[in-house]
C-alpha atoms as a PDB file:
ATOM      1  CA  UNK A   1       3.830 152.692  80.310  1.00  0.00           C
ATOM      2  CA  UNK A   2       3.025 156.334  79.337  1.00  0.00           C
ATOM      3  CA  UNK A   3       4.894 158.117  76.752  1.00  0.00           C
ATOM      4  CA  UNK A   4       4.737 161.223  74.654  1.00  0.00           C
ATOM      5  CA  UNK A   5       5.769 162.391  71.274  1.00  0.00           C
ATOM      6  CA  UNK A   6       6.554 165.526  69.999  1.00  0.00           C
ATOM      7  CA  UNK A   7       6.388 167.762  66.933  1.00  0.00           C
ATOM      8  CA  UNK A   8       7.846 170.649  65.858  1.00  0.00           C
ATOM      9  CA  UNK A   9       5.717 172.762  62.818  1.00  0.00           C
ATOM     10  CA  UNK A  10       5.735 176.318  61.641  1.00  0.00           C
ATOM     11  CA  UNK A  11       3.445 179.025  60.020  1.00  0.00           C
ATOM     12  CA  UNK A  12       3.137 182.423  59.019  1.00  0.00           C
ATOM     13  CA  UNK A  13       0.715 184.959  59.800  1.00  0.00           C
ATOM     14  CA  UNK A  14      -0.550 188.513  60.206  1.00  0.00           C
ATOM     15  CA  UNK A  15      -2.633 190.044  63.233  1.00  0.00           C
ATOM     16  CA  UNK A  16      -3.433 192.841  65.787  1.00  0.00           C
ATOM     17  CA  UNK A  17      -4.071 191.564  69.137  1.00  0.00           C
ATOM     18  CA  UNK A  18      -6.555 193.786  70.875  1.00  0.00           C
ATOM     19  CA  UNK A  19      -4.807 195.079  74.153  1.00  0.00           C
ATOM     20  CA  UNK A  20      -7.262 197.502  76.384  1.00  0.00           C
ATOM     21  CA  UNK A  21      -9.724 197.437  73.962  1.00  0.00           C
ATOM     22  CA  UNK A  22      -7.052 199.031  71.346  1.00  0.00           C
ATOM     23  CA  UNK A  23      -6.214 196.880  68.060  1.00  0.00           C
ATOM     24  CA  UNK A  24      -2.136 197.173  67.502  1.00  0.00           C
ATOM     25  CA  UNK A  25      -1.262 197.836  63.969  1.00  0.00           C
ATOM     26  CA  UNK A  26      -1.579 194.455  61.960  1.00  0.00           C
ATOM     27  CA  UNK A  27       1.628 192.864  61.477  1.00  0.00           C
ATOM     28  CA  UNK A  28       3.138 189.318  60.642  1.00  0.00           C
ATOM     29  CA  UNK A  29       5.074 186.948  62.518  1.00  0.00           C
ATOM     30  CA  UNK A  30       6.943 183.102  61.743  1.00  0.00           C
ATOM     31  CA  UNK A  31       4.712 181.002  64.487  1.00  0.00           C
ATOM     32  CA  UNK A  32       6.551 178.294  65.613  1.00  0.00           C
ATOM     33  CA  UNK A  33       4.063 174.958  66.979  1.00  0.00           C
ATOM     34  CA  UNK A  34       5.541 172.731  69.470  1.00  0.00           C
ATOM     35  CA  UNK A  35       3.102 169.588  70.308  1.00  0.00           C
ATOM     36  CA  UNK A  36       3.420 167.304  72.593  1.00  0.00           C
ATOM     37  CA  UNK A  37       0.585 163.837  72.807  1.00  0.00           C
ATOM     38  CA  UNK A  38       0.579 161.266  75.101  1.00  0.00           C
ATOM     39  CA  UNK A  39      -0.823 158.251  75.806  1.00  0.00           C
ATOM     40  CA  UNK A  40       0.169 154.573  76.562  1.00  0.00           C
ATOM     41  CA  UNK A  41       2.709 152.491  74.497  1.00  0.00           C
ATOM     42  CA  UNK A  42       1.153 149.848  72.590  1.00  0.00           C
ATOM     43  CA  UNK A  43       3.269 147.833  70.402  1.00  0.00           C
ATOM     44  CA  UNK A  44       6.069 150.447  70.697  1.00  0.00           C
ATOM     45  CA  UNK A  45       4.568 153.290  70.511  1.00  0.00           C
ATOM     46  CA  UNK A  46       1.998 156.295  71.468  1.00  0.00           C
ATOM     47  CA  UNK A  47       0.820 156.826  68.010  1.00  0.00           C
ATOM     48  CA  UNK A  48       2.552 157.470  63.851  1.00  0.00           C
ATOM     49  CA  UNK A  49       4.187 160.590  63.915  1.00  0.00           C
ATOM     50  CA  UNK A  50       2.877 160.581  60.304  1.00  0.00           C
ATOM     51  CA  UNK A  51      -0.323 160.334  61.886  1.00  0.00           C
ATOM     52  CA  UNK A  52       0.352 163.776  64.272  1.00  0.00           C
ATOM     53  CA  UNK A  53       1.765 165.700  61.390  1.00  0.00           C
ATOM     54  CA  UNK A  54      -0.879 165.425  59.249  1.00  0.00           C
ATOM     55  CA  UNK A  55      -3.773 165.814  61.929  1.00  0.00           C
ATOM     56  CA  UNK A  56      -1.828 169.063  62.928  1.00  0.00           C
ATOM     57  CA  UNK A  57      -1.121 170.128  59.408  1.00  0.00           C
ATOM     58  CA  UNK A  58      -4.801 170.085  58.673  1.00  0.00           C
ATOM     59  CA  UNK A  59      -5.134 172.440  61.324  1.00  0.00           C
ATOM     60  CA  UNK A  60      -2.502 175.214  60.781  1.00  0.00           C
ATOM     61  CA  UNK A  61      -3.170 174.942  57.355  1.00  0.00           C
ATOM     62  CA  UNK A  62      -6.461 176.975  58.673  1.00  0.00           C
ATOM     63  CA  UNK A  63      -4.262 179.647  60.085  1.00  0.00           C
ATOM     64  CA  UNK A  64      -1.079 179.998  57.552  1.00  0.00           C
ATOM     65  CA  UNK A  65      -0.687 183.363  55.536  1.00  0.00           C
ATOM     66  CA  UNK A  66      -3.709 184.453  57.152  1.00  0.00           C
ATOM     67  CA  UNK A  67      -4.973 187.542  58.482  1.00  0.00           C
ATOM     68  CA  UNK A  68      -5.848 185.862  62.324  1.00  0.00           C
ATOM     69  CA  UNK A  69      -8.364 188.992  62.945  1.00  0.00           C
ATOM     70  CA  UNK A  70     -10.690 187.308  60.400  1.00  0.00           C
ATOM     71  CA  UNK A  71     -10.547 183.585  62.243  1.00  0.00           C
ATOM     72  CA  UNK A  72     -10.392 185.026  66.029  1.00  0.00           C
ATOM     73  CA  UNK A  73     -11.879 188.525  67.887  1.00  0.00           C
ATOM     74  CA  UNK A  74      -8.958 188.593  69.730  1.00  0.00           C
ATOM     75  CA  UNK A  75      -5.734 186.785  67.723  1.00  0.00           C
ATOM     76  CA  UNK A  76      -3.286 186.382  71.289  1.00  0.00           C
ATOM     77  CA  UNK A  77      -1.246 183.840  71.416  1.00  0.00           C
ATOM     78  CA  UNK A  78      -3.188 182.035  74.088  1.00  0.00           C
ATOM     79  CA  UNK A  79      -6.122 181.978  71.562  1.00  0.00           C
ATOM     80  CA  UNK A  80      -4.482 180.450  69.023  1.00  0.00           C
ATOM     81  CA  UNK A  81      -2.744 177.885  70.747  1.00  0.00           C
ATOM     82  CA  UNK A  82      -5.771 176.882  72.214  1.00  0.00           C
ATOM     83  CA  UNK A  83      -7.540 176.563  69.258  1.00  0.00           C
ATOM     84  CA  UNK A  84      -4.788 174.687  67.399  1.00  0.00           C
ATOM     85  CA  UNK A  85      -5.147 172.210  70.830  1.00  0.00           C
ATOM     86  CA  UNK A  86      -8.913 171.967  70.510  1.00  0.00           C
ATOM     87  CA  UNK A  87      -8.828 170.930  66.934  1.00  0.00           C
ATOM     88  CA  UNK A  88      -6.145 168.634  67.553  1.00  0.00           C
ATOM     89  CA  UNK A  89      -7.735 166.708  70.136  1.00  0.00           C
ATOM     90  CA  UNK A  90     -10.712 166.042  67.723  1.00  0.00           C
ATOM     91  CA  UNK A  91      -8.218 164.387  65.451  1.00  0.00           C
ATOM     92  CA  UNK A  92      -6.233 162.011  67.677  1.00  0.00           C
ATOM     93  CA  UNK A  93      -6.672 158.450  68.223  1.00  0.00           C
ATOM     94  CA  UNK A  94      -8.785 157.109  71.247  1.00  0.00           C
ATOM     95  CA  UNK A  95      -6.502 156.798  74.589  1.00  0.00           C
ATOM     96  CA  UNK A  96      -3.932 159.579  72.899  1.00  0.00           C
ATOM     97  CA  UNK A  97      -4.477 163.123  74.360  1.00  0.00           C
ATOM     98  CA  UNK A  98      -2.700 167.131  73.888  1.00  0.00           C
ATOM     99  CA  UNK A  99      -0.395 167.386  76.733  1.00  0.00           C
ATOM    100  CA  UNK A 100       1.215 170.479  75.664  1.00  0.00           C
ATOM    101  CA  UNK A 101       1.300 172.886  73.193  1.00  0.00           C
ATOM    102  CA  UNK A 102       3.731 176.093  73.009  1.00  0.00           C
ATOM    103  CA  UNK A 103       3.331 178.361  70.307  1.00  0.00           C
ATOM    104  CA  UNK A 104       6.271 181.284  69.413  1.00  0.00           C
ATOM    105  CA  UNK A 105       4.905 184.169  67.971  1.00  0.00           C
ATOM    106  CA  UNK A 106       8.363 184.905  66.480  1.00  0.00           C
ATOM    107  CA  UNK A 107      11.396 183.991  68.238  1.00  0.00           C
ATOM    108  CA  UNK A 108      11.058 185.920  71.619  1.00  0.00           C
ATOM    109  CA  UNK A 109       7.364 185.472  72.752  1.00  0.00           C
ATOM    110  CA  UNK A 110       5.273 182.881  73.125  1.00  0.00           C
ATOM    111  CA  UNK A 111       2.866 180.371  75.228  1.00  0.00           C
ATOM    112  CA  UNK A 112       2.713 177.294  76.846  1.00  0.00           C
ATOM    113  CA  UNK A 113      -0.630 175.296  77.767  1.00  0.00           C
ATOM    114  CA  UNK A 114      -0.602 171.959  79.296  1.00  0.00           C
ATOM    115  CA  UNK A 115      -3.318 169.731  79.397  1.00  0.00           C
END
């Protein structure tokens, strides 16, 4: 049987997202990190959720109180969240893969990518 788990995480940060060629001013925002892993139960369970935490810790620890314009040429949404999926997938256990991450940029906007 398949299963997923899911994690909840949050992080602060500063950026101006390019729009038609046209930085916005910088400004900050509370991210908020859903992720979602799947894979099958063995023993009980997809994976630790000790295990998750700390593999996605490691990576928003990258990104918090950071200007984003320094880690990405274009900060969106999108590009982070993709990122933050990309280096957790390099950190999970074999037969456990991203399913979904959704990233807030604040409490009104955000993104959803599914694997």
């Amino acid at each position: 049987m398949r299963a997923r788990i899911v994690e909840r995480f949050r992080f602060e940060a500063a950026h101006a997202v390019v729009i038609d060629g046209k930085p916005e001013e910088i400004h900050g925002h509370t991210f908020h990190l859903e992720v979602a892993v799947g894979g099958e139960m063995k023993g009980g369970y997809v994976m630790d959720f000790l295990l998750l935490r700390r593999i996605v810790n490691e990576a928003i620890e990258k990104l918090d109180h950071r200007n984003l314009n320094e880690l990405f040429e274009n900060p969106t949404t999108e590009n982070i969240a993709l990122w933050i999926a990309g280096e957790i997938g390099e950190g999970l256990p074999e037969g456990v893969r991203v399913e979904r991450v959704t990233l807030w940029e604040g409490e009104d906007n955000g993104v959803e990518l599914e694997f």
